[in-house]
C-alpha atoms as a PDB file:
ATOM      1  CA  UNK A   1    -167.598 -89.242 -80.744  1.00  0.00           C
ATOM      2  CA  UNK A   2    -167.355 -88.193 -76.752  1.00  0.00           C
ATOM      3  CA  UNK A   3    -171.381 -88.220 -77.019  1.00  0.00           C
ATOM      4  CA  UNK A   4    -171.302 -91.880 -78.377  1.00  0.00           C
ATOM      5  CA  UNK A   5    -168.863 -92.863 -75.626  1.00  0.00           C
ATOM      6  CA  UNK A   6    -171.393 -90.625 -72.816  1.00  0.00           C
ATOM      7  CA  UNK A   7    -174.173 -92.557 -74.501  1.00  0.00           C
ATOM      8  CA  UNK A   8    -172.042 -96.076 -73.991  1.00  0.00           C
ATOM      9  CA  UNK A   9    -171.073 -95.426 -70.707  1.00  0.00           C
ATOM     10  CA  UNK A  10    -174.570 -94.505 -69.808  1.00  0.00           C
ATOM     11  CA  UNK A  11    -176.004 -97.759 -70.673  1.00  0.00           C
ATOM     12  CA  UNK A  12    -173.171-100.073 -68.866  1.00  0.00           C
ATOM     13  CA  UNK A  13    -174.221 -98.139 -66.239  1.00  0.00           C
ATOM     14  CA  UNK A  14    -177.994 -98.837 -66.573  1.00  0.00           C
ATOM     15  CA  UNK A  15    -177.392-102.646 -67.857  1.00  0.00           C
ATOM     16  CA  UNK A  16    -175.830-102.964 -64.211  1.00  0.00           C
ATOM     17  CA  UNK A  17    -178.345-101.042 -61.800  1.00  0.00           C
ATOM     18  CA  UNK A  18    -180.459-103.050 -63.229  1.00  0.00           C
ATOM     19  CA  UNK A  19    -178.710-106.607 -62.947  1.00  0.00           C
ATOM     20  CA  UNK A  20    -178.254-105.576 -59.558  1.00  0.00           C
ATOM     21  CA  UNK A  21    -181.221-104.802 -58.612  1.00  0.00           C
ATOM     22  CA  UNK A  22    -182.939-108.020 -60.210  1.00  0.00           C
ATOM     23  CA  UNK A  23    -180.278-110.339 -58.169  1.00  0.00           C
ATOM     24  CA  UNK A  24    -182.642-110.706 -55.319  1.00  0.00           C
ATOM     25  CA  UNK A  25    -184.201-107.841 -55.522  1.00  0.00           C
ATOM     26  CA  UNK A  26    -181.676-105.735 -53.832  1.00  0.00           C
ATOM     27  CA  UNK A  27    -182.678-102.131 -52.559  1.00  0.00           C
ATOM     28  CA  UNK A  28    -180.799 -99.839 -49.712  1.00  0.00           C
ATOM     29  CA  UNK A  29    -182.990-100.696 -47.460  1.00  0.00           C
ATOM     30  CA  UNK A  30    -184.868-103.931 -48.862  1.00  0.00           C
ATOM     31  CA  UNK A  31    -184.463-107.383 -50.456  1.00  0.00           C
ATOM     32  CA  UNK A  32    -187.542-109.007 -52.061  1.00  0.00           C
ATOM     33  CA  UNK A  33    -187.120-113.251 -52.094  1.00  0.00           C
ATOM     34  CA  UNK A  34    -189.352-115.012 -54.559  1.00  0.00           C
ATOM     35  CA  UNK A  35    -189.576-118.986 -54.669  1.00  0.00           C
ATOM     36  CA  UNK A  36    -186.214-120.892 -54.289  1.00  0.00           C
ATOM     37  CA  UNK A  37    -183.000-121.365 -51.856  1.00  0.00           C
ATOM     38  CA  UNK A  38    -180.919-118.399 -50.089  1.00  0.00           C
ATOM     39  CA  UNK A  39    -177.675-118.949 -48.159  1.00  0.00           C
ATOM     40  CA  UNK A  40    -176.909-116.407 -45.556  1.00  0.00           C
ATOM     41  CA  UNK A  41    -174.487-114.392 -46.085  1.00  0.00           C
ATOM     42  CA  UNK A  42    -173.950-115.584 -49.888  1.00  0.00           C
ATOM     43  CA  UNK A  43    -177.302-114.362 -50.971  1.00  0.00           C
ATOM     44  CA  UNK A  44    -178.771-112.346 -48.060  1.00  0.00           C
ATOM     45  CA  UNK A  45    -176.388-110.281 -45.698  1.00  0.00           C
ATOM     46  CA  UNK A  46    -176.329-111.216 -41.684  1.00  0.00           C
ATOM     47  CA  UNK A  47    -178.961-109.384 -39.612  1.00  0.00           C
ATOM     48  CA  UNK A  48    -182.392-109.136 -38.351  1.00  0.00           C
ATOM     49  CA  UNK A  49    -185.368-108.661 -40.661  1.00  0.00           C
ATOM     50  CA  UNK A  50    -188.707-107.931 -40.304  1.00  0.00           C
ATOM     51  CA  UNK A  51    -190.467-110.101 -43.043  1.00  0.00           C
ATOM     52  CA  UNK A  52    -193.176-109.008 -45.115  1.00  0.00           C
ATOM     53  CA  UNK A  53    -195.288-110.396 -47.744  1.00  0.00           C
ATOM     54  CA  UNK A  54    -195.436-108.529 -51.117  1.00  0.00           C
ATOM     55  CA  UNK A  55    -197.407-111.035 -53.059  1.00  0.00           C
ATOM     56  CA  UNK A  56    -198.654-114.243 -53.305  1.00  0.00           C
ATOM     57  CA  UNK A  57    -198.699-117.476 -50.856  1.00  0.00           C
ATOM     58  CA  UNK A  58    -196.292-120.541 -49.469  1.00  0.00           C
ATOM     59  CA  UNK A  59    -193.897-121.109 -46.574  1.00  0.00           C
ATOM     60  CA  UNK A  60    -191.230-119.009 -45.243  1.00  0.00           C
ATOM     61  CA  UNK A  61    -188.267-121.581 -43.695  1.00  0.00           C
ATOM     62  CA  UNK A  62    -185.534-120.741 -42.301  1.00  0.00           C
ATOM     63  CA  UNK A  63    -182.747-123.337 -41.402  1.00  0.00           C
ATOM     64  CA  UNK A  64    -179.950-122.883 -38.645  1.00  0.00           C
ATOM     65  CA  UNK A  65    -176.297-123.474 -39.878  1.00  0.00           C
ATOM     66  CA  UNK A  66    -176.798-126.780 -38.426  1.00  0.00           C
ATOM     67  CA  UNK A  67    -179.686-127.798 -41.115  1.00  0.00           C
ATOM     68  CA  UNK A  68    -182.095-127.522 -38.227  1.00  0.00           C
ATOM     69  CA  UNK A  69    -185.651-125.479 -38.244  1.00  0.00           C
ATOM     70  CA  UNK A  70    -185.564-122.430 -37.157  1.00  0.00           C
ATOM     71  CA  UNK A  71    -189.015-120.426 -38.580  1.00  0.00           C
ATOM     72  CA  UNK A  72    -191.458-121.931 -40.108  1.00  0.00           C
ATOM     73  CA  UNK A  73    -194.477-119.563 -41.692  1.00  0.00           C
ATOM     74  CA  UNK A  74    -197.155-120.247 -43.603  1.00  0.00           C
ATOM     75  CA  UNK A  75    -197.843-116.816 -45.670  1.00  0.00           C
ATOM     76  CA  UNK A  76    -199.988-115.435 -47.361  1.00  0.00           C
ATOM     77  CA  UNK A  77    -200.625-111.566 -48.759  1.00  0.00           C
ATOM     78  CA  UNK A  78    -204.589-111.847 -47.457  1.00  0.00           C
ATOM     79  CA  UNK A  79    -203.822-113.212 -44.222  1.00  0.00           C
ATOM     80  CA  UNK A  80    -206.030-115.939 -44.850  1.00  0.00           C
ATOM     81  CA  UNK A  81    -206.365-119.730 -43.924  1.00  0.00           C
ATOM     82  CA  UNK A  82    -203.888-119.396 -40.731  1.00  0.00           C
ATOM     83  CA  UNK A  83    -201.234-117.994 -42.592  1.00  0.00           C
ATOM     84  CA  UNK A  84    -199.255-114.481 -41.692  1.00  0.00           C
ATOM     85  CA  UNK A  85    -198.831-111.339 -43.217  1.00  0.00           C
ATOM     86  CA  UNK A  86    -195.662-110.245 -41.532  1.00  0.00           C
ATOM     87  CA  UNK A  87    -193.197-111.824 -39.419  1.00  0.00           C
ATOM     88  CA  UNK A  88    -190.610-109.805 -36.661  1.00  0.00           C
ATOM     89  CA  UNK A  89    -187.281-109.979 -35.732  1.00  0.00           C
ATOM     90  CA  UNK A  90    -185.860-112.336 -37.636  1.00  0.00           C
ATOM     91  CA  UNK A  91    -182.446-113.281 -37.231  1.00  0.00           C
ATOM     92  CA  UNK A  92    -180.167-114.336 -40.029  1.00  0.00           C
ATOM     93  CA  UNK A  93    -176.589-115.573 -38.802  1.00  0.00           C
ATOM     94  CA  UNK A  94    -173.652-116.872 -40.997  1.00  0.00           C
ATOM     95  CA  UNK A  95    -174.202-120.442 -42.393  1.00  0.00           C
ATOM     96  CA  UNK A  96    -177.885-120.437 -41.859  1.00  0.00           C
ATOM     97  CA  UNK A  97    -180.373-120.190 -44.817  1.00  0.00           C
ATOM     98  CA  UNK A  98    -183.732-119.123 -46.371  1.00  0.00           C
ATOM     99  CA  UNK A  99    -186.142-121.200 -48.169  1.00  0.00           C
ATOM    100  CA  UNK A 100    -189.110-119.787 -49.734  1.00  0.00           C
ATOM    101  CA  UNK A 101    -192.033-121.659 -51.554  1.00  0.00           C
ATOM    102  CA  UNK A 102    -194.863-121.691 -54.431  1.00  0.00           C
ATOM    103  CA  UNK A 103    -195.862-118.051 -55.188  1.00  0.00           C
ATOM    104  CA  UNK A 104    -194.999-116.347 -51.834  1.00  0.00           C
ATOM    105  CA  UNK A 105    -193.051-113.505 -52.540  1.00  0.00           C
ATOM    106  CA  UNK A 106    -191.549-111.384 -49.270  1.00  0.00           C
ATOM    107  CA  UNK A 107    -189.246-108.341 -48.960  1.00  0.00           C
ATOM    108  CA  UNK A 108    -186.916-108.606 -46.037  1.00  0.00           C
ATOM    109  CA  UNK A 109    -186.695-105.117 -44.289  1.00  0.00           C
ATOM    110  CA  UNK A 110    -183.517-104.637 -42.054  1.00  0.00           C
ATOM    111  CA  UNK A 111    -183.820-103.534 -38.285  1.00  0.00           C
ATOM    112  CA  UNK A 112    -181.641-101.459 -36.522  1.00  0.00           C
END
């Protein structure tokens, strides 16, 4: 019986690493965005991120609390066409948020 209850507890705890780490693709020291919407600090934690492309193409968009612009990147994982690989020191503040299109995929790495 205490082996069926190890066995139990051991896959609650797998059934939520893993939830976790498909909601947005969370890692220590990572998050990976696919297509859709992202509200800072909701979804995404305050900071600045270098953004990199894992896979894929579209446009990165970031919007200032106010609803206005604030990066817009073509991207693309071959670099191609006038589109970027990698963007630096971007910087997520409360209220602002991410939107991310077609088939780009990007992991947002924190800086220090």
């Amino acid at each position: 019986m205490k082996k069926i209850l190890t066995i139990t507890l051991s896959l609650l705890l797998l059934l939520s690493t893993t939830a976790c780490s498909l909601n947005l693709g969370f890692n220590s020291s990572k998050y990976e965005l696919t297509a859709g919407h992202y509200d800072v600090p909701d979804d995404v934690p305050i900071g600045k991120y270098d953004i990199v492309v894992t896979d894929g193409r579209g446009v990165f968009t970031t919007f200032d609390a106010d609803g206005s612009y604030d990066i817009i990147e073509g991207m693309d994982i071959e670099g191609i066409e006038g589109r970027i690989k990698e963007y630096h020191n971007a910087k997520l503040e409360s209220g602002s948020s991410i939107e991310i299109s077609s088939t780009l995929k990007v992991k947002l790495v924190p800086k220090d």
